[in-house]
C-alpha atoms as a PDB file:
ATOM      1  CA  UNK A   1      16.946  39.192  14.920  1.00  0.00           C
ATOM      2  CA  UNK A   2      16.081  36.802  11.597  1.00  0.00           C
ATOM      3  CA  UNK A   3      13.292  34.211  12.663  1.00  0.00           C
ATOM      4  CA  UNK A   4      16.317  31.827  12.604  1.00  0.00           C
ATOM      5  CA  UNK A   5      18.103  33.179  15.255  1.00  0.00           C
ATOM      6  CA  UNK A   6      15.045  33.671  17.608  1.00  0.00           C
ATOM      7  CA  UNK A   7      14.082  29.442  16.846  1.00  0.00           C
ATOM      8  CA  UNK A   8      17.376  27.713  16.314  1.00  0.00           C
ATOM      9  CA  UNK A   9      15.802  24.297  16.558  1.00  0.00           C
ATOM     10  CA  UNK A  10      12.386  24.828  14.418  1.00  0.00           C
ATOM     11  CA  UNK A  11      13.874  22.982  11.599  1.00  0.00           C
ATOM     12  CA  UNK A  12      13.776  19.910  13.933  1.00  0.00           C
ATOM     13  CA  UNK A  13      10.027  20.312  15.123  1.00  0.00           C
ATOM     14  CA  UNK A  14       8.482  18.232  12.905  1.00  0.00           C
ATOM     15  CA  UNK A  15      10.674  15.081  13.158  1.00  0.00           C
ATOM     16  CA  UNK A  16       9.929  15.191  16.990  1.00  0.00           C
ATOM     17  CA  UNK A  17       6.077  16.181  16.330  1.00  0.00           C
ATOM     18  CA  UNK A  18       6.109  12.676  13.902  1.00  0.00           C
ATOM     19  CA  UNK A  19       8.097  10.705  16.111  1.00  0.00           C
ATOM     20  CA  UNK A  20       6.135  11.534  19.412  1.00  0.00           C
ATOM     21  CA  UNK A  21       3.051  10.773  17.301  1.00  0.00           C
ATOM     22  CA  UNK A  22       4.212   7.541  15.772  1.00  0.00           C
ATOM     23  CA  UNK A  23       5.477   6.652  19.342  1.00  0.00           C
ATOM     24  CA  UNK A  24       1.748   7.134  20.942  1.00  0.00           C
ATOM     25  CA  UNK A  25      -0.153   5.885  18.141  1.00  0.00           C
ATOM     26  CA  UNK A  26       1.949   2.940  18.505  1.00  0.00           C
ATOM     27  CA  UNK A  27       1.217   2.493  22.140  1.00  0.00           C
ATOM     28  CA  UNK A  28      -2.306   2.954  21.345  1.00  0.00           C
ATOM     29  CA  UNK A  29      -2.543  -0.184  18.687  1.00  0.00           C
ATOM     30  CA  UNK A  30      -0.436  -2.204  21.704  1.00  0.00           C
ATOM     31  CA  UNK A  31      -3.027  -1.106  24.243  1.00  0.00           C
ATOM     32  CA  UNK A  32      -5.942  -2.143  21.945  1.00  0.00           C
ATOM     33  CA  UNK A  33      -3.959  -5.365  20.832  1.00  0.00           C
ATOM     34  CA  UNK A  34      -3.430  -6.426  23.848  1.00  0.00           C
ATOM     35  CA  UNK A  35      -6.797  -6.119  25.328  1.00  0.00           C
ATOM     36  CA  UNK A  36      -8.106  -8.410  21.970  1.00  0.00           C
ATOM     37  CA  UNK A  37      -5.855 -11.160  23.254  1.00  0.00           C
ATOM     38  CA  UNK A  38      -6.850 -10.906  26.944  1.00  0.00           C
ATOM     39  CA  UNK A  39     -10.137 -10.866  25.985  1.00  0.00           C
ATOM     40  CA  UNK A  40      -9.942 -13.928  23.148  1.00  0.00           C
ATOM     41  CA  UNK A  41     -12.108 -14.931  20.854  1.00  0.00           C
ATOM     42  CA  UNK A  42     -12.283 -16.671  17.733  1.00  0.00           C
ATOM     43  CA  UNK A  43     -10.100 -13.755  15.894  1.00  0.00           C
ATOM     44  CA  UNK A  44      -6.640 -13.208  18.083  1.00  0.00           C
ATOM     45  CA  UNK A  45      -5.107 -15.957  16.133  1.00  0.00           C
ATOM     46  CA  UNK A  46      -5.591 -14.049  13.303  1.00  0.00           C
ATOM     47  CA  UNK A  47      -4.660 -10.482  14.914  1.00  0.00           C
ATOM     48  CA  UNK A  48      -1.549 -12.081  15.776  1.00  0.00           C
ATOM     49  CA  UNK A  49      -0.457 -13.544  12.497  1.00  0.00           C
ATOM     50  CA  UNK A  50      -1.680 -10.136  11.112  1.00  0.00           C
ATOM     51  CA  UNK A  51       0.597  -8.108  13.337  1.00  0.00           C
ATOM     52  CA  UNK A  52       3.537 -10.107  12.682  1.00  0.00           C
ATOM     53  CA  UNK A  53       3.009 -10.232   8.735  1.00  0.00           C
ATOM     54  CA  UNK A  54       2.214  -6.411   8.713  1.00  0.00           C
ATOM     55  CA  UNK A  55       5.332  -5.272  10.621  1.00  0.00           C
ATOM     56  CA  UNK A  56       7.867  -7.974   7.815  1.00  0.00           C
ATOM     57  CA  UNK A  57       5.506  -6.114   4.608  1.00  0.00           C
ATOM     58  CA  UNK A  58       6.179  -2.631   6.036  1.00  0.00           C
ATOM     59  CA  UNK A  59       9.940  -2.957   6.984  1.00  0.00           C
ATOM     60  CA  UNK A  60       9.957  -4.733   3.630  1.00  0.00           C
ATOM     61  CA  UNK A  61       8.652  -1.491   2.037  1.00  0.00           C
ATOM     62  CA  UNK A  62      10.520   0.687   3.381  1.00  0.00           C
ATOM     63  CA  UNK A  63      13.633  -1.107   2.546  1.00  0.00           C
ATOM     64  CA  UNK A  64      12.466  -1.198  -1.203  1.00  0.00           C
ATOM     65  CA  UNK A  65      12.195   3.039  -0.422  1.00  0.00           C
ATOM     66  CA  UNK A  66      15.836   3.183   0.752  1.00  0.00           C
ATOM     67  CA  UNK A  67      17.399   0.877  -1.905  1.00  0.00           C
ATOM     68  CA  UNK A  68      15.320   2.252  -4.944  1.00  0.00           C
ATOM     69  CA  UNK A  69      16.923   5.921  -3.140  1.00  0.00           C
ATOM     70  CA  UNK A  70      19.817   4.875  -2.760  1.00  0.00           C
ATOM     71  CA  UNK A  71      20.456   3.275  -6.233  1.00  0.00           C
ATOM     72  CA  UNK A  72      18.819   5.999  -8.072  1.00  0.00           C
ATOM     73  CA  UNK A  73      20.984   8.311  -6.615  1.00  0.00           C
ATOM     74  CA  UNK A  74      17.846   9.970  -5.277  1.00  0.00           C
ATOM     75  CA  UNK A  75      18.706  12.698  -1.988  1.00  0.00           C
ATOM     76  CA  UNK A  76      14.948  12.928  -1.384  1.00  0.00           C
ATOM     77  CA  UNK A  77      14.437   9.676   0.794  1.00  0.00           C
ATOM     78  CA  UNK A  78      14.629  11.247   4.451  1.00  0.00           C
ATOM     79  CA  UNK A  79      13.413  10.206   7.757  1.00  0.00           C
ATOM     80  CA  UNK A  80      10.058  12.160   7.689  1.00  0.00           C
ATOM     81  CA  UNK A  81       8.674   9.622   4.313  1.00  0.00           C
ATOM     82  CA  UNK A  82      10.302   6.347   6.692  1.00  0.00           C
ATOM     83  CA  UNK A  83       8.049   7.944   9.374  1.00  0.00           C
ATOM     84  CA  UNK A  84       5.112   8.947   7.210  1.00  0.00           C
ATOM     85  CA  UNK A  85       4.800   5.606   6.101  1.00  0.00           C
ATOM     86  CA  UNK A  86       4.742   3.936   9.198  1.00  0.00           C
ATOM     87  CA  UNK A  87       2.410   6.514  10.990  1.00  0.00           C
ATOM     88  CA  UNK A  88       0.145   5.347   7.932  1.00  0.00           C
ATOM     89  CA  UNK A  89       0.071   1.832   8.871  1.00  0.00           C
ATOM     90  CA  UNK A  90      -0.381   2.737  12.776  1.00  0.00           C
ATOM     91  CA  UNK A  91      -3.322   4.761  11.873  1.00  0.00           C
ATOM     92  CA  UNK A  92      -4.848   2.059   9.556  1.00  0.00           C
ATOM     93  CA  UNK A  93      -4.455  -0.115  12.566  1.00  0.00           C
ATOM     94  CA  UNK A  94      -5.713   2.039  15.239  1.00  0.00           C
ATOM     95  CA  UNK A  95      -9.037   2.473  12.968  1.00  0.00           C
ATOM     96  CA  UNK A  96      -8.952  -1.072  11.837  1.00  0.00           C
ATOM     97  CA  UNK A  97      -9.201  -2.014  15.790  1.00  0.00           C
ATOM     98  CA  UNK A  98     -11.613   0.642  16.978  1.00  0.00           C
ATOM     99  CA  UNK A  99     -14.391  -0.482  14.978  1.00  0.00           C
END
């Protein structure tokens, strides 16, 4: 038996391992978000327009990754660098909060 045959599916493991992980780090900045704007303060006014503006930038971004792709007749623009770069901005945002 070749490696594989014995794994059928291990090309798709890492696609599900950065999905699952964008999915809870994404849960985790909502968790923390929403606990700054329970709590208020002088700052949620701010985290709000900040979440809203970061989400337009990054699906901006991303969009400018797909067309530049796409019209470059680039094959190299998969899922995995969509997800990469929003598992970036998640993370920036779970530090960013934490502190």
């Amino acid at each position: 038996m070749t490696k594989n045959s014995m794994f059928p599916f291990a090309h798709m493991m890492t696609p599900l391992m950065d999905i699952t992980m964008l999915a809870i780090e994404s849960q985790q900045v909502i968790a923390m978000r929403m606990t700054k704007f329970a709590l208020g303060g002088p700052d949620v006014a701010r985290e709000a327009e900040l979440m809203v503006s970061e989400k337009v930038a990054s699906m901006m971004e991303t969009s400018k990754m797909m067309m530049m792709a796409a019209l470059g007749g680039k094959h190299d623009l998969d899922a995995g660098k969509v997800m990469t770069h929003y598992r970036k901005k998640v993370r920036a945002n779970v530090r960013r909060l934490s502190t």
